[in-house]
Protein backbone atom coordinates (compact mmCIF):
# COMPACT_ATOMS: atom_id res chain seq x y z
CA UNK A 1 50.99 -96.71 12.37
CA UNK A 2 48.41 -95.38 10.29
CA UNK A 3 46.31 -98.02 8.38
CA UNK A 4 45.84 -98.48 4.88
CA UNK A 5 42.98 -98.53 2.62
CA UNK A 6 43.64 -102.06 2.40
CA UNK A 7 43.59 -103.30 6.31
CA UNK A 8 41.37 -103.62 9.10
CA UNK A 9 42.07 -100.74 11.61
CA UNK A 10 44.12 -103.59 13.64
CA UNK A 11 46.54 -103.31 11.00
CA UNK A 12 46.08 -107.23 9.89
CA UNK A 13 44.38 -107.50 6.13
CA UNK A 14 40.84 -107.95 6.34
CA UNK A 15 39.75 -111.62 6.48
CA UNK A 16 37.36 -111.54 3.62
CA UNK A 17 39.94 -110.14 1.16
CA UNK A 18 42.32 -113.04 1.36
CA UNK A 19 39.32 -115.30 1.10
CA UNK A 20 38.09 -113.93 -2.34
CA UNK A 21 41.53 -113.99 -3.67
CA UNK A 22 42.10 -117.05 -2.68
CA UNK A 23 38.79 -118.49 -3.68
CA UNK A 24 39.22 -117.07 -7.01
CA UNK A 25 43.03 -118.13 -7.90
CA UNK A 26 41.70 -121.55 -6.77
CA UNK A 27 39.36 -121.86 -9.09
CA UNK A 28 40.85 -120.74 -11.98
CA UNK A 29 43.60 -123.12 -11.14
CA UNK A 30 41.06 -125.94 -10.62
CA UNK A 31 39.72 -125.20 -14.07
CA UNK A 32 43.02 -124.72 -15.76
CA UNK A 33 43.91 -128.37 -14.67
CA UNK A 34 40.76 -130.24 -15.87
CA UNK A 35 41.46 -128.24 -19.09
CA UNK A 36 44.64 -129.72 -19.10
CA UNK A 37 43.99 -133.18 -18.90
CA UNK A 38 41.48 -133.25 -21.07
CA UNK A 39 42.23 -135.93 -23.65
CA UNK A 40 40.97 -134.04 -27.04
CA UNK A 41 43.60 -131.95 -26.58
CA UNK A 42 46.17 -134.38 -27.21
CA UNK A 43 43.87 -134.87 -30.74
CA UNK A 44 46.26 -133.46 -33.65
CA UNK A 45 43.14 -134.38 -36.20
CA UNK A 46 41.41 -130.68 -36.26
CA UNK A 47 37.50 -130.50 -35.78
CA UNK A 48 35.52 -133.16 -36.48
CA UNK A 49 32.99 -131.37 -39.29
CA UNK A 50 30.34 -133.57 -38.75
CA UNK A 51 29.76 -133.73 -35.04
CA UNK A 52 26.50 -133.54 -33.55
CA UNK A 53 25.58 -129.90 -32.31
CA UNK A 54 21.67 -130.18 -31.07
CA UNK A 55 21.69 -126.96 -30.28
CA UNK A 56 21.27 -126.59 -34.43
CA UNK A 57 18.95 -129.22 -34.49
CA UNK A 58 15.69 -127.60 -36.19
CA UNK A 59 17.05 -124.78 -36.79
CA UNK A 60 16.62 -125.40 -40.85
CA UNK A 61 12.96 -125.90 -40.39
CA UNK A 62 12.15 -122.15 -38.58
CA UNK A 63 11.03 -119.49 -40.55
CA UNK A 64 13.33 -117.19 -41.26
CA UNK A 65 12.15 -113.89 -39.28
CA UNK A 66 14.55 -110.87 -40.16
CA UNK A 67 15.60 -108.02 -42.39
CA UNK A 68 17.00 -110.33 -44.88
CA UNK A 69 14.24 -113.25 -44.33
């Protein structure tokens, strides 16, 4: 039997390629679960306008440095 691009020359699939898949489709579940039960998803209000971002937070104050500054 002739092996495939995808197997070990035993004829077994390599070790390390059921890891990573596995590895991967675990995490993406993981992440798709705590996404899930989040509980601001159950929120049928829409975005709050005024919430904090403080990533904007002195933004106003910078000069403005561009082509249409």
């Amino acid at each position: 039997m002739a092996a495939g691009p995808d197997s070990s020359p035993t004829g077994r699939p390599d070790v390390i390629d059921i890891f990573s898949i596995l590895l991967t489709h675990g995490l993406i579940l993981l992440v798709g679960w705590r996404l899930l039960t989040r509980a601001d998803l159950d929120a049928e209000d829409g975005a709050d306008e005024t919430q904090a971002r403080p990533w904007l937070a002195g933004q106003a104050d910078r000069p403005k440095t561009g082509p249409d500054a």
